[in-house]
C-alpha atoms as a PDB file:
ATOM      1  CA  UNK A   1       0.000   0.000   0.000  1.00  0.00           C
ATOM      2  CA  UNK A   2       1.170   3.875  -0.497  1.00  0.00           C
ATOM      3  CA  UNK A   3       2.330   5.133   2.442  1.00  0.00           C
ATOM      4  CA  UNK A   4       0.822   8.530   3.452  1.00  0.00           C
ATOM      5  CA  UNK A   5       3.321  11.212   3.182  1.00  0.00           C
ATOM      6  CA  UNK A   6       4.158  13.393   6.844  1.00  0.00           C
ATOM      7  CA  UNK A   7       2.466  15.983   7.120  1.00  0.00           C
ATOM      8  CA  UNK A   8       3.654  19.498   5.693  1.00  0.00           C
ATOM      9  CA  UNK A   9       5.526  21.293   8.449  1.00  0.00           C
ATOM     10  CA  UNK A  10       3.844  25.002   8.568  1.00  0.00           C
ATOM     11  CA  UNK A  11       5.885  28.300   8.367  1.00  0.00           C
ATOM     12  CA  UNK A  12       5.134  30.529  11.705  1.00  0.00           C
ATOM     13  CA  UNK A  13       2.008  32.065  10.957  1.00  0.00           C
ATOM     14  CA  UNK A  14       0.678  30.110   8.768  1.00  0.00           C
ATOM     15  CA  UNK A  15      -2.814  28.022   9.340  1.00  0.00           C
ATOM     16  CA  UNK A  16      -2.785  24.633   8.961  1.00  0.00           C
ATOM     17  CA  UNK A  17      -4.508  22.983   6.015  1.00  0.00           C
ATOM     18  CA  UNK A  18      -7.427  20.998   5.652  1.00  0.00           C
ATOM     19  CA  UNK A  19      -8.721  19.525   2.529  1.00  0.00           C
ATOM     20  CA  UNK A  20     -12.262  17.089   2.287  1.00  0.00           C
ATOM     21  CA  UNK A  21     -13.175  15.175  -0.541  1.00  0.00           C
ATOM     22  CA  UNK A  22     -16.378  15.396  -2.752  1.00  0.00           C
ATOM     23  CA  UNK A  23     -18.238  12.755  -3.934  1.00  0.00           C
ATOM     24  CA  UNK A  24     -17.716  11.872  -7.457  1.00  0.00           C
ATOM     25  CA  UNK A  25     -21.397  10.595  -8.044  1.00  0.00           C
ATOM     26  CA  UNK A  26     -22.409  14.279  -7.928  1.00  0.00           C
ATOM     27  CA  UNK A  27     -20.464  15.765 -10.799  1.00  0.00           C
ATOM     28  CA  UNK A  28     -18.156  17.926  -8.438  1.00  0.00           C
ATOM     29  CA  UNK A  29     -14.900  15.607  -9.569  1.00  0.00           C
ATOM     30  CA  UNK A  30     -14.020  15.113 -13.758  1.00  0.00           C
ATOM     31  CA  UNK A  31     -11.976  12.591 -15.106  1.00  0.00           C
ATOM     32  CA  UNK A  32      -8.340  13.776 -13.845  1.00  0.00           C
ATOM     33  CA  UNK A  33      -5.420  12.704 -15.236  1.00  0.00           C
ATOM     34  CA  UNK A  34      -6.742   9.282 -17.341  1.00  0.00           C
ATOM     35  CA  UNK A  35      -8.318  11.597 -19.622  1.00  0.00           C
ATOM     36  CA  UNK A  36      -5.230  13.853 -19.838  1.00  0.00           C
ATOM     37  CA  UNK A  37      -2.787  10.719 -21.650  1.00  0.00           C
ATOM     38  CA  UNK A  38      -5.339  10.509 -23.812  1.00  0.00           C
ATOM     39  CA  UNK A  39      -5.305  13.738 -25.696  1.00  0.00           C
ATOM     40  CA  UNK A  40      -4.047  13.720 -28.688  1.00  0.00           C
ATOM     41  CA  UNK A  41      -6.232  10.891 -29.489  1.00  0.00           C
ATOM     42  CA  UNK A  42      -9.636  12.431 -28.592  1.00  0.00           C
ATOM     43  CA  UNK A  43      -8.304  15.357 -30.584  1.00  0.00           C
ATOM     44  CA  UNK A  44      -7.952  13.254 -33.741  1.00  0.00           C
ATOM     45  CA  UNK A  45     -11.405  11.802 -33.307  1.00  0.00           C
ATOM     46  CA  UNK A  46     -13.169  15.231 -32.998  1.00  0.00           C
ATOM     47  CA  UNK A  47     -11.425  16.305 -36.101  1.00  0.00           C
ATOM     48  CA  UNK A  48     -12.431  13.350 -37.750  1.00  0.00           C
ATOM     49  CA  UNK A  49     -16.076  14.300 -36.668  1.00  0.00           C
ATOM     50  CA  UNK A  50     -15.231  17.999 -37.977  1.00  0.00           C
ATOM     51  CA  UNK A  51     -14.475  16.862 -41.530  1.00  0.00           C
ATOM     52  CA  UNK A  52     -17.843  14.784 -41.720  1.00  0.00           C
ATOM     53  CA  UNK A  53     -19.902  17.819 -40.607  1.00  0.00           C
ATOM     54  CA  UNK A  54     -18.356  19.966 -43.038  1.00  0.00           C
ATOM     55  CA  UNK A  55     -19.232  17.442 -45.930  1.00  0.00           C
ATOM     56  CA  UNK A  56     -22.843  17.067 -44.298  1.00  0.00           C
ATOM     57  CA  UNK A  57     -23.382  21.321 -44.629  1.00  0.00           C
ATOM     58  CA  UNK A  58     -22.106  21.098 -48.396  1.00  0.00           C
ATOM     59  CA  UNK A  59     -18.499  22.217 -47.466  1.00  0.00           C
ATOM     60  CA  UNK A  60     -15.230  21.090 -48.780  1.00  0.00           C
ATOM     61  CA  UNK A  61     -12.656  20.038 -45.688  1.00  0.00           C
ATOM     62  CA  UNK A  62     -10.204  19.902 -48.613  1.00  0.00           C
ATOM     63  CA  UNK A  63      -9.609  23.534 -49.814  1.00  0.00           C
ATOM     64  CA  UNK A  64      -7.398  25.633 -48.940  1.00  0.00           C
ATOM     65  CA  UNK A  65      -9.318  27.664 -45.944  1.00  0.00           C
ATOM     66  CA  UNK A  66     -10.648  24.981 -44.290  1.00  0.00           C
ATOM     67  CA  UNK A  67      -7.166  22.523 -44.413  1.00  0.00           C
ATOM     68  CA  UNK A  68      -6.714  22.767 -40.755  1.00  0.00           C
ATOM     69  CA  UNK A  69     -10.053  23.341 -39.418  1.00  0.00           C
ATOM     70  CA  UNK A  70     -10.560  19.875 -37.988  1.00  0.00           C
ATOM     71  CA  UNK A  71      -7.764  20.312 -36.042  1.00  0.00           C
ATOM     72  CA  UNK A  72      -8.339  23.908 -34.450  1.00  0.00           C
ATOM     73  CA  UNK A  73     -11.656  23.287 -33.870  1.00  0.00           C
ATOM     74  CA  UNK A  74     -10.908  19.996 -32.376  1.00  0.00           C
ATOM     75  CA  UNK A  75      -7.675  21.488 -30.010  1.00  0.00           C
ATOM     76  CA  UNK A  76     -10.987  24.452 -29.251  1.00  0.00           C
ATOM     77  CA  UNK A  77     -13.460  21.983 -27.817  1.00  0.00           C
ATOM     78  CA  UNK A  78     -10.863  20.360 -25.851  1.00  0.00           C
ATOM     79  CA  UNK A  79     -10.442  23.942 -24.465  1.00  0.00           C
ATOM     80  CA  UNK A  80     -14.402  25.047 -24.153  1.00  0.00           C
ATOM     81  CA  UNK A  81     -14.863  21.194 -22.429  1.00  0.00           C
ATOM     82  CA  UNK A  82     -11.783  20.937 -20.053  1.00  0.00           C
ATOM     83  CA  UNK A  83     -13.590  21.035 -17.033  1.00  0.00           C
ATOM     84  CA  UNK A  84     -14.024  17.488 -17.690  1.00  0.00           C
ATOM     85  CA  UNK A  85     -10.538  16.644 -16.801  1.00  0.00           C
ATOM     86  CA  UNK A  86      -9.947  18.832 -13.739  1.00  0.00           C
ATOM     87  CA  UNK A  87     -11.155  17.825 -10.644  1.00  0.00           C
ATOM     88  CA  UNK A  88     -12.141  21.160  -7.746  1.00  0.00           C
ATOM     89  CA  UNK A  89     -10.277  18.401  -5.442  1.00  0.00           C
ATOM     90  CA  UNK A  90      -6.789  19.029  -6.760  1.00  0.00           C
ATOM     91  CA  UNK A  91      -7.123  23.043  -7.259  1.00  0.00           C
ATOM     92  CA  UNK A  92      -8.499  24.393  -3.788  1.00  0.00           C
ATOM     93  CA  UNK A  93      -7.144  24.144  -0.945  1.00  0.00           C
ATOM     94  CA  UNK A  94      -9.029  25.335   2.409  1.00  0.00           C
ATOM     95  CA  UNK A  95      -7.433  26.986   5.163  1.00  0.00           C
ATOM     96  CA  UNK A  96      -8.401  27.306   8.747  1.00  0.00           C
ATOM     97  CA  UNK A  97      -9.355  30.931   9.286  1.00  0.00           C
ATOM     98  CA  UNK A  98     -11.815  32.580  12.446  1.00  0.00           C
ATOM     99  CA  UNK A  99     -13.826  34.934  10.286  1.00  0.00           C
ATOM    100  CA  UNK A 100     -18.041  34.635  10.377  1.00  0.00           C
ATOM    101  CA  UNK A 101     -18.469  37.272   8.007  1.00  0.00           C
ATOM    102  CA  UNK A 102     -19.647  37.486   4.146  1.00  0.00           C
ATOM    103  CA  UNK A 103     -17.084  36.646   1.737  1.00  0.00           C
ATOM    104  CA  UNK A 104     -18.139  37.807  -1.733  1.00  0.00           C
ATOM    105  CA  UNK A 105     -16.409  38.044  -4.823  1.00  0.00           C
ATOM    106  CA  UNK A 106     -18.526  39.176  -7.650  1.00  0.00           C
ATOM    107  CA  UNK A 107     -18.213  39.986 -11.424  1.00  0.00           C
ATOM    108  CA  UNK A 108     -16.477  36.811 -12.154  1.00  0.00           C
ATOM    109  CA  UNK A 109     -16.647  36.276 -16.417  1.00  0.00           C
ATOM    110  CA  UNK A 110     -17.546  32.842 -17.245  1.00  0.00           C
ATOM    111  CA  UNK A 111     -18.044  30.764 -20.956  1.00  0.00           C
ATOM    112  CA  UNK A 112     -19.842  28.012 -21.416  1.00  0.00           C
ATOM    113  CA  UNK A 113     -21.430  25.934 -23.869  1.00  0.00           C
ATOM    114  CA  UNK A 114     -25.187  24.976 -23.938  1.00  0.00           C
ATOM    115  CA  UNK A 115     -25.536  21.173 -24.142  1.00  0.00           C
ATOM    116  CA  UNK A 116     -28.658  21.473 -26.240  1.00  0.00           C
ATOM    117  CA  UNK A 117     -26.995  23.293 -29.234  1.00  0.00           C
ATOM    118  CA  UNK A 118     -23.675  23.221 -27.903  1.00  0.00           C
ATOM    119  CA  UNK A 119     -23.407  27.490 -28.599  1.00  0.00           C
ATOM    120  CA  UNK A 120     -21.982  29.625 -26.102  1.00  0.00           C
ATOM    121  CA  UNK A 121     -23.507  31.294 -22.879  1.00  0.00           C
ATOM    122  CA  UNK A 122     -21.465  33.817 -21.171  1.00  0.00           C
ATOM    123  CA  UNK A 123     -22.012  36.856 -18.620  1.00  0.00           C
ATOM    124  CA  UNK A 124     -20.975  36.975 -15.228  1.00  0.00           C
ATOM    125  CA  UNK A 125     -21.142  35.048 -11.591  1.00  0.00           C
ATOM    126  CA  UNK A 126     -21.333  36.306  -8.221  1.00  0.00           C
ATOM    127  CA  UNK A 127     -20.229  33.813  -5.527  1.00  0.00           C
ATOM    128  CA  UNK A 128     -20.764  34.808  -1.777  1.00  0.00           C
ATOM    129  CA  UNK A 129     -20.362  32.798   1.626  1.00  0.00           C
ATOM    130  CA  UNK A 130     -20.066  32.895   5.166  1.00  0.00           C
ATOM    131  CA  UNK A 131     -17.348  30.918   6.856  1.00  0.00           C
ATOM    132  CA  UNK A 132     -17.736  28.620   9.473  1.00  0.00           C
ATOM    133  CA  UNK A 133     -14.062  27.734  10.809  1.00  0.00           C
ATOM    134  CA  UNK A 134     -12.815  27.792   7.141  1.00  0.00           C
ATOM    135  CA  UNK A 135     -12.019  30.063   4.283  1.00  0.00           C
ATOM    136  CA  UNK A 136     -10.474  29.297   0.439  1.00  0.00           C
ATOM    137  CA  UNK A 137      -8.056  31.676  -1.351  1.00  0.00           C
ATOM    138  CA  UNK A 138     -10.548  34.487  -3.167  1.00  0.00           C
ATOM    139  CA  UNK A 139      -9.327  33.196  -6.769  1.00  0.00           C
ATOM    140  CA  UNK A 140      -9.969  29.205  -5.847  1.00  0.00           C
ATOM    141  CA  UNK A 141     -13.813  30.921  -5.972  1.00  0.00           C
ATOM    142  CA  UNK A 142     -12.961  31.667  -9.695  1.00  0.00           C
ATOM    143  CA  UNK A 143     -11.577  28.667 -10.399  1.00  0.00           C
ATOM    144  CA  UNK A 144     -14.347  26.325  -9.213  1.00  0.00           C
ATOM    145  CA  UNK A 145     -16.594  27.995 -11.459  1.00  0.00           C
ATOM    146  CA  UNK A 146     -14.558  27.987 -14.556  1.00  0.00           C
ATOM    147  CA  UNK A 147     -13.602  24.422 -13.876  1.00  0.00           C
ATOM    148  CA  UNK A 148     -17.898  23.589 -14.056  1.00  0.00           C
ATOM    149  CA  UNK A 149     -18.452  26.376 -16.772  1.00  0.00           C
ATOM    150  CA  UNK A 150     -15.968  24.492 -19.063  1.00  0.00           C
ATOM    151  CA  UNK A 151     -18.240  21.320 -19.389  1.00  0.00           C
ATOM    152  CA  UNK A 152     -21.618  20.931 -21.765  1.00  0.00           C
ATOM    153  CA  UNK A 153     -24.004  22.777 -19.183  1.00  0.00           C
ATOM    154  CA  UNK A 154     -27.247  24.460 -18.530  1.00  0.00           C
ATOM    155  CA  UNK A 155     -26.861  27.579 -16.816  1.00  0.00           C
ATOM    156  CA  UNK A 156     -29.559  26.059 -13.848  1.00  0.00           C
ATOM    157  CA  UNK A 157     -26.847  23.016 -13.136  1.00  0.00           C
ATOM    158  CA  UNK A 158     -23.681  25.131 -13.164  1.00  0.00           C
ATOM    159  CA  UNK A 159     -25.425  26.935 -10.537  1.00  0.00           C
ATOM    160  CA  UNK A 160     -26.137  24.447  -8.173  1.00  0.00           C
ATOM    161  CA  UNK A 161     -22.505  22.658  -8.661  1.00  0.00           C
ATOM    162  CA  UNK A 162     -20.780  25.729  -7.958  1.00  0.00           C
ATOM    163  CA  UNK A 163     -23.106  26.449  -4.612  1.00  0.00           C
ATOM    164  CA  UNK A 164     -22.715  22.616  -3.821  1.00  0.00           C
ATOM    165  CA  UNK A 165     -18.643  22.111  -4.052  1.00  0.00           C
ATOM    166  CA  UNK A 166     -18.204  25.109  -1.494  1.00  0.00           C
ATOM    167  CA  UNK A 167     -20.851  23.450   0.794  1.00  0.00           C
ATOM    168  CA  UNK A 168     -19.003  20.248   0.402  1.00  0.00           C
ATOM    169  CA  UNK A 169     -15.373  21.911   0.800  1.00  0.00           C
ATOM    170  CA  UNK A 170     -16.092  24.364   3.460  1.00  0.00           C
ATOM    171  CA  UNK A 171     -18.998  23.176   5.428  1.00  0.00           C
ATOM    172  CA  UNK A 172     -19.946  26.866   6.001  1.00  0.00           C
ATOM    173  CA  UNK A 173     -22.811  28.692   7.245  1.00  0.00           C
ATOM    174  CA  UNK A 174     -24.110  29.280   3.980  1.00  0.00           C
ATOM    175  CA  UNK A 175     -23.488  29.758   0.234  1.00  0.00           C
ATOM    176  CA  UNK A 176     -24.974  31.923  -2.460  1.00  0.00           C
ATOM    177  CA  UNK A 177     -24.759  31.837  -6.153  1.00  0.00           C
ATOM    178  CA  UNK A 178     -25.624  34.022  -8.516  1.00  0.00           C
ATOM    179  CA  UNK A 179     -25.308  34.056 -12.481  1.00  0.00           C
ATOM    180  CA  UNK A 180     -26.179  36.140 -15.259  1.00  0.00           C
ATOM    181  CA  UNK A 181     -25.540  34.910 -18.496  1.00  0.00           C
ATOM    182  CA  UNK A 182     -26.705  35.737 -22.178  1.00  0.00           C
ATOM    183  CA  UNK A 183     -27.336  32.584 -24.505  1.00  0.00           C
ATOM    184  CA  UNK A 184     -26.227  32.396 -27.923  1.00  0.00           C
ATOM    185  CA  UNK A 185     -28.776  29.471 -28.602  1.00  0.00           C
ATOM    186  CA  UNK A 186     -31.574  32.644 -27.842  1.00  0.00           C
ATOM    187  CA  UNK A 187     -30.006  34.915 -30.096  1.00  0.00           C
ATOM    188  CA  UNK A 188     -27.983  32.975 -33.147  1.00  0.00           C
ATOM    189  CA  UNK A 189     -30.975  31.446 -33.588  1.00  0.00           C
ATOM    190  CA  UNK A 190     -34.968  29.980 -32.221  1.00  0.00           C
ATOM    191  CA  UNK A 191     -36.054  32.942 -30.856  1.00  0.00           C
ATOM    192  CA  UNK A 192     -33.033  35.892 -31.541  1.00  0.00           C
ATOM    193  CA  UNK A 193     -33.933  38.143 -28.955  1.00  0.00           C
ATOM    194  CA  UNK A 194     -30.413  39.978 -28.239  1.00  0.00           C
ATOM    195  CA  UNK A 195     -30.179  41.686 -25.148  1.00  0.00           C
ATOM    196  CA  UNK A 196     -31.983  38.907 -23.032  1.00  0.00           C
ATOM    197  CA  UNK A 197     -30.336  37.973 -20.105  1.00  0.00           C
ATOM    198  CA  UNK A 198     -30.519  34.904 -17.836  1.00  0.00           C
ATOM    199  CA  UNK A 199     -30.388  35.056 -14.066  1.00  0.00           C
ATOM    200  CA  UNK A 200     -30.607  31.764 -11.581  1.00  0.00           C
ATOM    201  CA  UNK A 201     -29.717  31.581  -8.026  1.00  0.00           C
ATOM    202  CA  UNK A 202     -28.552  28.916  -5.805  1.00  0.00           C
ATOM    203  CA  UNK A 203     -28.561  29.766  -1.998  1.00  0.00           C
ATOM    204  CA  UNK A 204     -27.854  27.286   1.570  1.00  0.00           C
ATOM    205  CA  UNK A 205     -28.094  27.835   4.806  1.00  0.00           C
ATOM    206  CA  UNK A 206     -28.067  30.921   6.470  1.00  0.00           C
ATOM    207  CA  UNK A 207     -29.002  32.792   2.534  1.00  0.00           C
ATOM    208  CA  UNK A 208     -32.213  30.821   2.634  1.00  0.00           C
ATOM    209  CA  UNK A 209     -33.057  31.128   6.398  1.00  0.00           C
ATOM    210  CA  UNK A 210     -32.254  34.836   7.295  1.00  0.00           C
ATOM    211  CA  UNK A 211     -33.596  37.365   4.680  1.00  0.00           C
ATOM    212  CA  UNK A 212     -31.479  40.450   6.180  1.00  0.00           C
ATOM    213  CA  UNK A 213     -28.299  38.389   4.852  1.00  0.00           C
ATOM    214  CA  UNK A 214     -29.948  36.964   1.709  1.00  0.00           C
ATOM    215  CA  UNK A 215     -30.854  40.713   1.298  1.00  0.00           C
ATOM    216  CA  UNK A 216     -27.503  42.150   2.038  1.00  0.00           C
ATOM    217  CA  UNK A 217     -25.657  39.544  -0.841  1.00  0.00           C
ATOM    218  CA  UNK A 218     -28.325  40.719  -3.639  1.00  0.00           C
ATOM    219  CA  UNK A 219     -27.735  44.048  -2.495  1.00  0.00           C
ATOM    220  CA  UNK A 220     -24.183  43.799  -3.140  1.00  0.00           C
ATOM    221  CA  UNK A 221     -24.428  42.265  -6.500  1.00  0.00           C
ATOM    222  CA  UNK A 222     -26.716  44.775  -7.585  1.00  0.00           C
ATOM    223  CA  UNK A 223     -24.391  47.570  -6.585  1.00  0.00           C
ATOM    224  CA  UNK A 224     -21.549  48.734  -9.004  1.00  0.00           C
END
């Protein structure tokens, strides 16, 4: 069996560490690293699928324009979709940290793709919670988002992920989650109302039971 390494000594000052583990029957983990060896392959087999579309629309995936298409599009998806191979697990780390206040960082840009027409949505999420014990760095709140934006999504589910893996990390007193997105699949297309806008909320704990706090977060994502 591995043996489990000593523990990291800390530098004076510092607060120790603790990390928890999500469940990966909830979608919090992706695939990690067994997905990462196989790269190159998966990028040959979306080209492949490239070249077929562009015959099935009438193009040619032989001229001169559209020679390397397969491939850029192919390396692109692998971009848009690589929340699939990184796991929230192995980017945040949680520190112990006596603060009971709102933490809030707002304005965060994040692109997605709609898994019904696989077109983008994009806008902007505000994540807010109140520690119980335990904080995360402010940019591990930016990360967990873009780690669940860059998978096939509806904006409803990449809500309630992002809400869920900071309940699951930081057991706090509560959690709220806020997005505002515009979808591409509502204005390339079906309807095409530009200038429509999204909005969908996730809120635990103390965000659903106390209105004075719920109030306070919405008041500070509505201000500038």
């Amino acid at each position: 069996h591995k043996q489990t390494p000593p523990p990291k000594t800390m530098v004076d000052g510092e607060r120790p560490i603790i990390k928890r583990k999500l469940s990966r029957d909830e979608g919090i983990v992706g695939n990690g690293n067994a997905d990462r060896a196989n790269e190159e392959s998966r990028i040959e087999q979306i080209a492949d699928a490239c070249k077929e579309i562009l015959k099935a629309i009438g193009e040619d995936p032989n001229r001169n324009g559209l020679l390397e298409t397969p491939r850029r599009f192919a390396k692109a998806m692998m971009f848009f979709t690589s929340g699939y191979t990184r796991n929230v697990e192995e980017e945040v780390v949680v520190f112990e940290e006596d603060h009971r206040e709102m933490v809030l960082v707002k304005n965060i840009d994040i692109f997605s793709l709609c898994e019904h027409h696989m077109v983008p949505f994009f806008g902007k999420v505000h994540i807010a919670y109140i520690p119980d014990g335990h904080v995360v760095g402010l940019s591990k709140l930016a990360r967990i988002a873009e780690i669940f934006a860059r998978r096939l999504q509806v904006q409803e589910r990449l809500t309630r992920q992002i809400c869920d893996a900071l309940e699951k990390y930081l057991s706090p007193l509560g959690v709220a989650v806020v997005i505002d997105c515009a979808h591409m699949c509502m204005v390339m297309r079906g309807v095409q109302k530009p200038g429509s806008s999204t909005i969908t909320s996730s809120m635990s704990g103390i965000f659903i039971e106390n209105v004075a706090t719920r109030q306070e977060f919405l008041n500070f994502v509505r201000s500038a």
